[in-house]
PDB file of N, CA and C in Angstrom:
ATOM      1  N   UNK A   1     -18.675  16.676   6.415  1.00  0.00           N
ATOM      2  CA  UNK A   1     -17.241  16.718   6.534  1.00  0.00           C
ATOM      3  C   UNK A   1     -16.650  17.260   5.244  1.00  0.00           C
ATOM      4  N   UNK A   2     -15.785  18.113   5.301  1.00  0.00           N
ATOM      5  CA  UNK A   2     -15.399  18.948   4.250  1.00  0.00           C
ATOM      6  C   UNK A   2     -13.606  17.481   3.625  1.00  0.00           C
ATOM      7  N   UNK A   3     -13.886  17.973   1.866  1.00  0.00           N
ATOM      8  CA  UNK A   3     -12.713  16.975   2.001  1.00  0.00           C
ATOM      9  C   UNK A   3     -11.505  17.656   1.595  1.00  0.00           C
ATOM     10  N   UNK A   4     -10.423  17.136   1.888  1.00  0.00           N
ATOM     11  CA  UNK A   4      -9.591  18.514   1.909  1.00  0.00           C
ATOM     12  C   UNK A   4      -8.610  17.716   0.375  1.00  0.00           C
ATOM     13  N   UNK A   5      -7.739  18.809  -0.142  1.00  0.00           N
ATOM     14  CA  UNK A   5      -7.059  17.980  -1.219  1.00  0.00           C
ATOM     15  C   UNK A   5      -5.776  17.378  -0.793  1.00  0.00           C
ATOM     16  N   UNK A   6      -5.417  16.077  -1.380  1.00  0.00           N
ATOM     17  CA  UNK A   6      -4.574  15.487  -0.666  1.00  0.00           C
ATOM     18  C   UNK A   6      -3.114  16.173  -0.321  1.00  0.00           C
ATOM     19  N   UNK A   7      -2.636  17.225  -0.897  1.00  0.00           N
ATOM     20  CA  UNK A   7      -1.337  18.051  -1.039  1.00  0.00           C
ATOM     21  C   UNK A   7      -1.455  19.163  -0.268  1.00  0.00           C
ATOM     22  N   UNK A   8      -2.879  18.993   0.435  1.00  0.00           N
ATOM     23  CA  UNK A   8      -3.157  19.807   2.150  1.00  0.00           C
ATOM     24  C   UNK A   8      -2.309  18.959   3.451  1.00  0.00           C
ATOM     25  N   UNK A   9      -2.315  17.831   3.261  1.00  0.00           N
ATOM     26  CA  UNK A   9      -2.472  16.854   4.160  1.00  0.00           C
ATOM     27  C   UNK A   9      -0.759  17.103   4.838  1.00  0.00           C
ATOM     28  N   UNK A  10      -0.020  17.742   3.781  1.00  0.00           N
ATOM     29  CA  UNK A  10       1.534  18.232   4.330  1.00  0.00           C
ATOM     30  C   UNK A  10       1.543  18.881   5.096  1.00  0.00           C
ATOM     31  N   UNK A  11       0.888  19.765   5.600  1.00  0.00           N
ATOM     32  CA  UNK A  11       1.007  20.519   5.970  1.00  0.00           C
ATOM     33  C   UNK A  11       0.609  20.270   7.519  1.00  0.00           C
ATOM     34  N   UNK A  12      -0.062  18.863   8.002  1.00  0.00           N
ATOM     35  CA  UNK A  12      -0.251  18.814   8.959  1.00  0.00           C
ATOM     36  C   UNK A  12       0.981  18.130   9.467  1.00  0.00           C
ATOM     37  N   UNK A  13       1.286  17.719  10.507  1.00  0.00           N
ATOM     38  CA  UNK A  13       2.450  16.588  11.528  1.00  0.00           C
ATOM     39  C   UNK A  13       1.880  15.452  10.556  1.00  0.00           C
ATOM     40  N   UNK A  14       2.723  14.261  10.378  1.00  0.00           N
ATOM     41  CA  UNK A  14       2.549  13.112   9.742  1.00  0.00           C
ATOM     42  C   UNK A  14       2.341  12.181  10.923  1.00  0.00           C
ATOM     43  N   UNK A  15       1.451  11.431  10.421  1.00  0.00           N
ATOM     44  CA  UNK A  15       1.350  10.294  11.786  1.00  0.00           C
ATOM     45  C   UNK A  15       2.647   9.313  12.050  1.00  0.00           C
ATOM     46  N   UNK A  16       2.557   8.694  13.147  1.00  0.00           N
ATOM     47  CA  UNK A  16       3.928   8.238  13.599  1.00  0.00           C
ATOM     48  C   UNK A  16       3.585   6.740  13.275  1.00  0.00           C
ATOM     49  N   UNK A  17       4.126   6.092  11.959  1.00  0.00           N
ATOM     50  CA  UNK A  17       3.884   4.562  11.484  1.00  0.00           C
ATOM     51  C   UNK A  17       5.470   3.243  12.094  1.00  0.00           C
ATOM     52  N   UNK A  18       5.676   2.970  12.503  1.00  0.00           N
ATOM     53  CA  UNK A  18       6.887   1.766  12.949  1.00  0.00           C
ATOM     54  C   UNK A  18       7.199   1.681  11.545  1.00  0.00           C
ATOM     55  N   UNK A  19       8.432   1.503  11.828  1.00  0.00           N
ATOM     56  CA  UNK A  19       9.559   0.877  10.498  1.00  0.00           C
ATOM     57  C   UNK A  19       8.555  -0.155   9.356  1.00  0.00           C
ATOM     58  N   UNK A  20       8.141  -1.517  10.874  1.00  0.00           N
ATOM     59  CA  UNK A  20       7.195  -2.573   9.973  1.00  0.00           C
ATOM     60  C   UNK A  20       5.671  -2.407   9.282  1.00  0.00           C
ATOM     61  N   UNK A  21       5.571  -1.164  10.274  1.00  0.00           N
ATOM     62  CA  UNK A  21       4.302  -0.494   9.248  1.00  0.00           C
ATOM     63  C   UNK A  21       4.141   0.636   8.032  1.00  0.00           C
ATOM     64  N   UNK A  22       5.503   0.781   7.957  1.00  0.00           N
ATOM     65  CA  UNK A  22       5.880   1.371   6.916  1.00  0.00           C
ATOM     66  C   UNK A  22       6.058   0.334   5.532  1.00  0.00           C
ATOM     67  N   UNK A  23       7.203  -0.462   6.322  1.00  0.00           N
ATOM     68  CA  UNK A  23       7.524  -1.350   5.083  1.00  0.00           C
ATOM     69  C   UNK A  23       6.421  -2.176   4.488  1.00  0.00           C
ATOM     70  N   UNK A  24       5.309  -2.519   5.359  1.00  0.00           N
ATOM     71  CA  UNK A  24       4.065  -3.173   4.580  1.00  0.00           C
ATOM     72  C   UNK A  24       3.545  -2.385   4.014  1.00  0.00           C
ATOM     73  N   UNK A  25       2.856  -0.695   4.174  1.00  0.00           N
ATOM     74  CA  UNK A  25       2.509  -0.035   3.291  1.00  0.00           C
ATOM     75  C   UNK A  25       3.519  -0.241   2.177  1.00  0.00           C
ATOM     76  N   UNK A  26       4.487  -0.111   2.225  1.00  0.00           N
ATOM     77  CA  UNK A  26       5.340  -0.123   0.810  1.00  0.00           C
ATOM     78  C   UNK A  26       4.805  -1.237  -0.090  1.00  0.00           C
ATOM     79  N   UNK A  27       4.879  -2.124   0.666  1.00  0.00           N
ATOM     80  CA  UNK A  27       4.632  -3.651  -0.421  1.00  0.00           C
ATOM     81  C   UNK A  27       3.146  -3.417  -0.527  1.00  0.00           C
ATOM     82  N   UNK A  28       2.037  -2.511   0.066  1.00  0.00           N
ATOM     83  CA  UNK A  28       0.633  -2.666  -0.552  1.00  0.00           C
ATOM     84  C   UNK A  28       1.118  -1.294  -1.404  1.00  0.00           C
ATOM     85  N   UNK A  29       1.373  -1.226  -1.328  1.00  0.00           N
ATOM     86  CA  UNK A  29       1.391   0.280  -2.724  1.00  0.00           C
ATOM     87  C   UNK A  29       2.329  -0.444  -3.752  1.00  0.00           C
ATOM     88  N   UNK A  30       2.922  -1.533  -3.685  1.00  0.00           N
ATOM     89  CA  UNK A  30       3.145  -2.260  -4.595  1.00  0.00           C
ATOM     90  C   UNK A  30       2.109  -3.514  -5.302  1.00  0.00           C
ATOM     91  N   UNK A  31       0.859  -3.338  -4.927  1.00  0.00           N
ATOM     92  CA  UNK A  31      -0.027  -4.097  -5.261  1.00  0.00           C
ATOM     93  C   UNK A  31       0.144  -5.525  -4.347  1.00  0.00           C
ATOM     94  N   UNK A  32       0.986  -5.543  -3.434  1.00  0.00           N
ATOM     95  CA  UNK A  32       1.053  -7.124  -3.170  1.00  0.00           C
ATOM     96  C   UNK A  32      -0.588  -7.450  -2.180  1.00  0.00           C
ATOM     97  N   UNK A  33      -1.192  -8.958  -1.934  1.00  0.00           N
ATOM     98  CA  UNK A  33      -1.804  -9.100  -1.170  1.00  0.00           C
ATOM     99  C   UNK A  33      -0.737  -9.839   0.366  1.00  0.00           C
ATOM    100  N   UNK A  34      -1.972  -9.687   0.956  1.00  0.00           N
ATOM    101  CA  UNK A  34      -1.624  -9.713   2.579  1.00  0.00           C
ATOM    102  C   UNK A  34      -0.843 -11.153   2.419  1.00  0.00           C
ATOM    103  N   UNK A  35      -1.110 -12.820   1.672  1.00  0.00           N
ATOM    104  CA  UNK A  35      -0.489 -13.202   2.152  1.00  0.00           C
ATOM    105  C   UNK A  35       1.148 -13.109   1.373  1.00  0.00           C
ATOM    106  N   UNK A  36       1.063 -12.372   0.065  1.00  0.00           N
ATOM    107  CA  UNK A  36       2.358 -12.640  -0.305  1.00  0.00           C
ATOM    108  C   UNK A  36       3.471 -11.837   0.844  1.00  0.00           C
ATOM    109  N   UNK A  37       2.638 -10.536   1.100  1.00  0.00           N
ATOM    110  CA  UNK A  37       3.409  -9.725   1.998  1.00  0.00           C
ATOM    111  C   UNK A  37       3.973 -10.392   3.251  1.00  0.00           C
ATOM    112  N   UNK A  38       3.167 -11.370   3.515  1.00  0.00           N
ATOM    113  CA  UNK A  38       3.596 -12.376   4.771  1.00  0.00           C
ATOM    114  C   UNK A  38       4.472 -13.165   4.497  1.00  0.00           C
ATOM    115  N   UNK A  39       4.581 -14.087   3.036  1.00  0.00           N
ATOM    116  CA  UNK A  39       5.830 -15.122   3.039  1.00  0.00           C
ATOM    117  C   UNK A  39       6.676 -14.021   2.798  1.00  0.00           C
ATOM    118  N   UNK A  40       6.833 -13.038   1.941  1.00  0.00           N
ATOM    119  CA  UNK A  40       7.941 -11.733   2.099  1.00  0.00           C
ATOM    120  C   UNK A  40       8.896 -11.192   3.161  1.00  0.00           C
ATOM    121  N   UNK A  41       7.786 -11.562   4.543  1.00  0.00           N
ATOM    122  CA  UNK A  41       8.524 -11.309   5.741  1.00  0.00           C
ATOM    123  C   UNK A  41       8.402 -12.312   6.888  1.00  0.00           C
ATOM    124  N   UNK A  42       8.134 -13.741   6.490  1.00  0.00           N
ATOM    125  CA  UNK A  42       8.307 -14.619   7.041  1.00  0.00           C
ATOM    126  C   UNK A  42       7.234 -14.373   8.070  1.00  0.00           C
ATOM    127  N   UNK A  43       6.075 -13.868   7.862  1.00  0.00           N
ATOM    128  CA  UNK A  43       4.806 -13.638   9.352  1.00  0.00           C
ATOM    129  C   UNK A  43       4.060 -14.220   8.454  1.00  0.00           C
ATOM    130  N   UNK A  44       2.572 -14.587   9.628  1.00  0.00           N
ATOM    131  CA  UNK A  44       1.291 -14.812   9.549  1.00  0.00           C
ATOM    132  C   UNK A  44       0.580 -13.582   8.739  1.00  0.00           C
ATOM    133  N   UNK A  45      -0.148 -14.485   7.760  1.00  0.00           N
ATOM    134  CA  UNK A  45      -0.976 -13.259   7.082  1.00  0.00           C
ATOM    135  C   UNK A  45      -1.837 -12.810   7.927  1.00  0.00           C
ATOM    136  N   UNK A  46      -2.147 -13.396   8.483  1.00  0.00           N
ATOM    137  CA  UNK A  46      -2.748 -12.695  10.207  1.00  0.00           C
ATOM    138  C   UNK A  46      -2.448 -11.696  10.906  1.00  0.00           C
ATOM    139  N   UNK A  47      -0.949 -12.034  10.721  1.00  0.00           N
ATOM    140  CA  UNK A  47      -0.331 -10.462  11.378  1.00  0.00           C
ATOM    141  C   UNK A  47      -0.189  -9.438  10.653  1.00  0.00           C
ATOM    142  N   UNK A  48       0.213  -9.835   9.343  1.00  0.00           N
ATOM    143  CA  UNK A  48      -0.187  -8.471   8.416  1.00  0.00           C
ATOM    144  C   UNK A  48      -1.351  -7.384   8.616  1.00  0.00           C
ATOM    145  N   UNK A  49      -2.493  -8.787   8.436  1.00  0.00           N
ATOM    146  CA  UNK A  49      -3.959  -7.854   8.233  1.00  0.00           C
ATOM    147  C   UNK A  49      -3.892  -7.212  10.063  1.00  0.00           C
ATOM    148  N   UNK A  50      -3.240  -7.234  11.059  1.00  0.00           N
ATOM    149  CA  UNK A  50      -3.381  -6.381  12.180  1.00  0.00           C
ATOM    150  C   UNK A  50      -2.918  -5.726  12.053  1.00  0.00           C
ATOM    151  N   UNK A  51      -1.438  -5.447  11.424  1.00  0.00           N
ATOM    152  CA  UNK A  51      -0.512  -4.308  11.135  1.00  0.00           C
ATOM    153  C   UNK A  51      -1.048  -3.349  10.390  1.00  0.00           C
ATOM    154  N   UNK A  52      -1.886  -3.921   9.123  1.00  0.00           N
ATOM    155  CA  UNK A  52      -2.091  -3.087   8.603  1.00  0.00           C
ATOM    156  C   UNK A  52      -3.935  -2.588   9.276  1.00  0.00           C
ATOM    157  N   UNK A  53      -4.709  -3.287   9.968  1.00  0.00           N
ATOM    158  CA  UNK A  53      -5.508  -2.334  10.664  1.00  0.00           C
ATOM    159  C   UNK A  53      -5.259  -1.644  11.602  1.00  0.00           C
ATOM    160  N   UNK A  54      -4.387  -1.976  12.182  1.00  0.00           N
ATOM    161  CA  UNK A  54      -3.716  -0.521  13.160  1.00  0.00           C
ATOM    162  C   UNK A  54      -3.027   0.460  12.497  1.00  0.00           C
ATOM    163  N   UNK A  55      -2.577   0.471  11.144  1.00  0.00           N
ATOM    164  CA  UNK A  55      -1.458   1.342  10.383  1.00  0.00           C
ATOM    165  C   UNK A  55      -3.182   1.640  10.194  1.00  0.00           C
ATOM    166  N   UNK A  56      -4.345   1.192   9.410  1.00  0.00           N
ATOM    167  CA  UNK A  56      -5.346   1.785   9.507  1.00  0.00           C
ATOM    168  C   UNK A  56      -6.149   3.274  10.149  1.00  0.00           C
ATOM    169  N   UNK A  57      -6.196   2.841  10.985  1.00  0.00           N
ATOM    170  CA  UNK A  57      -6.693   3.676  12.332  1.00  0.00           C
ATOM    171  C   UNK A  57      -5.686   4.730  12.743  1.00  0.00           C
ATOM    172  N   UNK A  58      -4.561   4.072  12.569  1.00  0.00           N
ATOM    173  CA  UNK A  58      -3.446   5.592  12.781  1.00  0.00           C
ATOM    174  C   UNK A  58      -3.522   6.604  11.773  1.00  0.00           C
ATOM    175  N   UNK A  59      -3.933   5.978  10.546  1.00  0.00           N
ATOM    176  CA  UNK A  59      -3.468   7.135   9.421  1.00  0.00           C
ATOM    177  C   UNK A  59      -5.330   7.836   9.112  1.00  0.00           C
ATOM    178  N   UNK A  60      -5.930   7.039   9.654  1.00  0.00           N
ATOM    179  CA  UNK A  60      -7.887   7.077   9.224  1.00  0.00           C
ATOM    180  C   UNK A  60      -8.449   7.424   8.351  1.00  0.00           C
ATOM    181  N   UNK A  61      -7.627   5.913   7.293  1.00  0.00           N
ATOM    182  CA  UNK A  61      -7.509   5.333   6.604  1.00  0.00           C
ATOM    183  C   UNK A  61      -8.771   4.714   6.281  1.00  0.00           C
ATOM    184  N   UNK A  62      -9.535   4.480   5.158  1.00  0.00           N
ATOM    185  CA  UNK A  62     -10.966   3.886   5.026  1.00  0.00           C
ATOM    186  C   UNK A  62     -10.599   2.452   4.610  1.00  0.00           C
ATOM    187  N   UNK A  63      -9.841   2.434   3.765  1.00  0.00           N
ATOM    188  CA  UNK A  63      -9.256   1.343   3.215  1.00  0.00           C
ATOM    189  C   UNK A  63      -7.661   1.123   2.483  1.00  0.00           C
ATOM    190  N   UNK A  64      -7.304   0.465   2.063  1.00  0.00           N
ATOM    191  CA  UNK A  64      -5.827   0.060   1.538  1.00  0.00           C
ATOM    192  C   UNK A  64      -5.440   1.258   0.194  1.00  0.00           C
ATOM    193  N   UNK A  65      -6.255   1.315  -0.788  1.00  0.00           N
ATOM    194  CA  UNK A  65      -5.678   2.574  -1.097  1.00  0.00           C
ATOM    195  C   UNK A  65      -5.901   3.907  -0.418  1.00  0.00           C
ATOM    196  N   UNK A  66      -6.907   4.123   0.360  1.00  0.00           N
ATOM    197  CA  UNK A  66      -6.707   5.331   0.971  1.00  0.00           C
ATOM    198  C   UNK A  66      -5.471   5.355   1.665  1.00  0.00           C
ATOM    199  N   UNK A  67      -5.174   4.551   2.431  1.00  0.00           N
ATOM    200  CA  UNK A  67      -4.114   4.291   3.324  1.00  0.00           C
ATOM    201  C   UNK A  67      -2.474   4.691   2.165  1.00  0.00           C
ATOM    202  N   UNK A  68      -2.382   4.110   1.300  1.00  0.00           N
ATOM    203  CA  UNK A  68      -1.334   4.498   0.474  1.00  0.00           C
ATOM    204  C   UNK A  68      -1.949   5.805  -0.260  1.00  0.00           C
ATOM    205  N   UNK A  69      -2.348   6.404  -0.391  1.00  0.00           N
ATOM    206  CA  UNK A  69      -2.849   7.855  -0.680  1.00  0.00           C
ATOM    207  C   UNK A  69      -2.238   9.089   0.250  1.00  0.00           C
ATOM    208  N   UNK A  70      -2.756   8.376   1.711  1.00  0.00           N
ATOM    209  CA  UNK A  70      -2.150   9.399   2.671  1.00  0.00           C
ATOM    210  C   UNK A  70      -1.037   8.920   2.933  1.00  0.00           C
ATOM    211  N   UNK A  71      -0.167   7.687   3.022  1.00  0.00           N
ATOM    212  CA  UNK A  71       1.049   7.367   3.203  1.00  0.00           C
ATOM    213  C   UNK A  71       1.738   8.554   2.263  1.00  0.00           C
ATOM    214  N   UNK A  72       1.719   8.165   1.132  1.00  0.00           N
ATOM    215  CA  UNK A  72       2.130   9.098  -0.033  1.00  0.00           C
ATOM    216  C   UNK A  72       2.092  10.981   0.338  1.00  0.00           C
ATOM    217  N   UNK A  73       1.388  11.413   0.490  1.00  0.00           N
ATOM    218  CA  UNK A  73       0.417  12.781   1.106  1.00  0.00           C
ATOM    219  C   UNK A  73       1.628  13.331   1.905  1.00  0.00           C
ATOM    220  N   UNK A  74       1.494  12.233   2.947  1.00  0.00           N
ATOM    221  CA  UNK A  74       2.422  12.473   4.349  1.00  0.00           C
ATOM    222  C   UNK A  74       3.807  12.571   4.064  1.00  0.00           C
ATOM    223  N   UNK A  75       3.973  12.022   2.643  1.00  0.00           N
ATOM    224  CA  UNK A  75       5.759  11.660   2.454  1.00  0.00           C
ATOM    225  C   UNK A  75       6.250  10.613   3.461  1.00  0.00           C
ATOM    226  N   UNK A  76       5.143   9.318   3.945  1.00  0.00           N
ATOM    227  CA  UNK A  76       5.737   8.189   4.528  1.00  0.00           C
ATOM    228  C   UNK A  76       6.087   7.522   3.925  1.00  0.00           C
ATOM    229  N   UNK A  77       5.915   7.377   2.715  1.00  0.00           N
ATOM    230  CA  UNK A  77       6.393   6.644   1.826  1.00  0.00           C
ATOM    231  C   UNK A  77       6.568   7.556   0.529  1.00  0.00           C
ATOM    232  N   UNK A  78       7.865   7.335  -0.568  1.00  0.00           N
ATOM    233  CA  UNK A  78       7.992   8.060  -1.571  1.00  0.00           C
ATOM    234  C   UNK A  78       7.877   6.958  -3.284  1.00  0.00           C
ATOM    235  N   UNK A  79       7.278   7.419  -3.862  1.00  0.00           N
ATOM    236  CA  UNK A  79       7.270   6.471  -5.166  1.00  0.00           C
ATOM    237  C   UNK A  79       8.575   5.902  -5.617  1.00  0.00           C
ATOM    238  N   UNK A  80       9.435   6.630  -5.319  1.00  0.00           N
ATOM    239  CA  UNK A  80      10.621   6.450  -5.885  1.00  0.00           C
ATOM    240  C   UNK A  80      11.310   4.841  -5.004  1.00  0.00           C
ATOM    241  N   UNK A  81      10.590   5.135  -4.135  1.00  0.00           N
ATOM    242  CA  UNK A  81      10.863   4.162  -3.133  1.00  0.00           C
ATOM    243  C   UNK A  81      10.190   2.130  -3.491  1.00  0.00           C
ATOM    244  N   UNK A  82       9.729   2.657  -3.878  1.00  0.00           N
ATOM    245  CA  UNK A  82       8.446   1.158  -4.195  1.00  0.00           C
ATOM    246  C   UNK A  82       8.819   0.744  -5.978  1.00  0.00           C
ATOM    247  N   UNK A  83       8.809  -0.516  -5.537  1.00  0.00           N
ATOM    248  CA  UNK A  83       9.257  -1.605  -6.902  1.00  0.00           C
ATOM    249  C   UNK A  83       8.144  -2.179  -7.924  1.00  0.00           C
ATOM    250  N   UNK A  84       7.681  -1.731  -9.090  1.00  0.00           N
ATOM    251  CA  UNK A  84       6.670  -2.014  -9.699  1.00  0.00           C
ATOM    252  C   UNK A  84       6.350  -3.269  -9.562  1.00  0.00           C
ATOM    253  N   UNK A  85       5.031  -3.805  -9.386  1.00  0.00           N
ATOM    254  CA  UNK A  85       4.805  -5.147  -9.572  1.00  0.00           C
ATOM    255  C   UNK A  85       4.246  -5.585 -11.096  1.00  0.00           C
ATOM    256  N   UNK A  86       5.028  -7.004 -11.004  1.00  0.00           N
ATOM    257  CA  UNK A  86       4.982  -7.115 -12.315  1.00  0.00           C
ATOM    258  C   UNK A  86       3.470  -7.857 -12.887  1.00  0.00           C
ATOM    259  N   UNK A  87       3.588  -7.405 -13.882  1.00  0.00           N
ATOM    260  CA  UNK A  87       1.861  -8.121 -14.177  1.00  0.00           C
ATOM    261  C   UNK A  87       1.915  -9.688 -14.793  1.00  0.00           C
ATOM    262  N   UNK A  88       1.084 -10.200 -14.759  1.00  0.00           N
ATOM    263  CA  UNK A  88       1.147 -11.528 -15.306  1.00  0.00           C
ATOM    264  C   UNK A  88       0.877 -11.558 -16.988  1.00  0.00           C
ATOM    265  N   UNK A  89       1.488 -12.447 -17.464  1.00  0.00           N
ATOM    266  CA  UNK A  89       1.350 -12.675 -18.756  1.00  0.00           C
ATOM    267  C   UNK A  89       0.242 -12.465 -19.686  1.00  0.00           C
ATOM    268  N   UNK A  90       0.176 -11.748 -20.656  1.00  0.00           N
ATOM    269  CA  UNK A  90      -0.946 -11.501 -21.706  1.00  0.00           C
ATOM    270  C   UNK A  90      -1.539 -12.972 -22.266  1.00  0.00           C
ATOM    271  N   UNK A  91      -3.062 -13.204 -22.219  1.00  0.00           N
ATOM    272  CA  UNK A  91      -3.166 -14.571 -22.759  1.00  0.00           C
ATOM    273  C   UNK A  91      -3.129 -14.442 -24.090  1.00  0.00           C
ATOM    274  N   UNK A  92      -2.806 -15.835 -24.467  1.00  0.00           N
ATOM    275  CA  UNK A  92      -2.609 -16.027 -25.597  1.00  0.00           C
ATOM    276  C   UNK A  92      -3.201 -15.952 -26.862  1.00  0.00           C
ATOM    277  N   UNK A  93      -3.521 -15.057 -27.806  1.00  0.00           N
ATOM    278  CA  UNK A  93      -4.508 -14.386 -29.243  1.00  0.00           C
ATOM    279  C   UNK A  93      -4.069 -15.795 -29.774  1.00  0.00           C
ATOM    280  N   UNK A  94      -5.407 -16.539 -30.150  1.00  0.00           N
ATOM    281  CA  UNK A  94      -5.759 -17.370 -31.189  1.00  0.00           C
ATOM    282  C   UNK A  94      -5.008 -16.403 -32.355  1.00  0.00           C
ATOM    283  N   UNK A  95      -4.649 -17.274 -33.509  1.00  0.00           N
ATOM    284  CA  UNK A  95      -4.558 -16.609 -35.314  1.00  0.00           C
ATOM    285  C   UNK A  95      -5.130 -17.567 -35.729  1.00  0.00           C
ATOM    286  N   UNK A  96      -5.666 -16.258 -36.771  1.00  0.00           N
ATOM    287  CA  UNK A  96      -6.537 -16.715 -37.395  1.00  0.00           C
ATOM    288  C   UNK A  96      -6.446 -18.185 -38.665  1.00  0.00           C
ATOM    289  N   UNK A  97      -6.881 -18.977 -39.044  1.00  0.00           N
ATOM    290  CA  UNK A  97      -6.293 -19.834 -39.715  1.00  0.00           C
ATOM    291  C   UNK A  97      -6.466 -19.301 -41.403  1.00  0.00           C
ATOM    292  N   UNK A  98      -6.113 -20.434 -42.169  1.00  0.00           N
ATOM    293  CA  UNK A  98      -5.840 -19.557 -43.543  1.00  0.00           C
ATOM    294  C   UNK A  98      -6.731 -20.466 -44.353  1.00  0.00           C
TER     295      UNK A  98
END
């Protein structure tokens, strides 16, 4: 299978994703996991992980960043669009004593 570069991928029709399978790609291209994405929208992390294996298979998608790779590709989603996630706190550097 030949691989093509991702800024080919415009050029084809974009696959057809639902509003709610859009907006969860958004929040995984924001780093979130499945269940934060679920208290986010008040669902079962259960239903996430189906949404997002059918948003899977529509886009044929290998995994979660591929899937936001070609989201991106397709212009289903735009960077400008998605809210950095924030990182957790740096631990704390011992000093040295004197």
């Amino acid at each position: 299978m030949i691989q093509q570069h991702p800024t080919t991928v415009r050029t084809r029709t974009a696959p057809k994703l639902t509003p709610r399978r859009l907006q969860i790609m958004r929040f995984v291209a924001t780093g979130m996991e499945n269940t934060e994405i679920a208290a986010r929208l008040c669902l079962s992390p259960n239903t996430i992980k189906t949404q997002l294996a059918h948003t899977f298979r529509v886009l044929r998608a290998r995994n979660r960043q591929h899937a936001v790779a070609l989201c991106l590709a397709y212009g289903l989603i735009e960077v400008g669009q998605l809210r950095p996630f924030s990182l957790p706190p740096a631990p704390a550097v011992p000093r040295p004593q004197d």
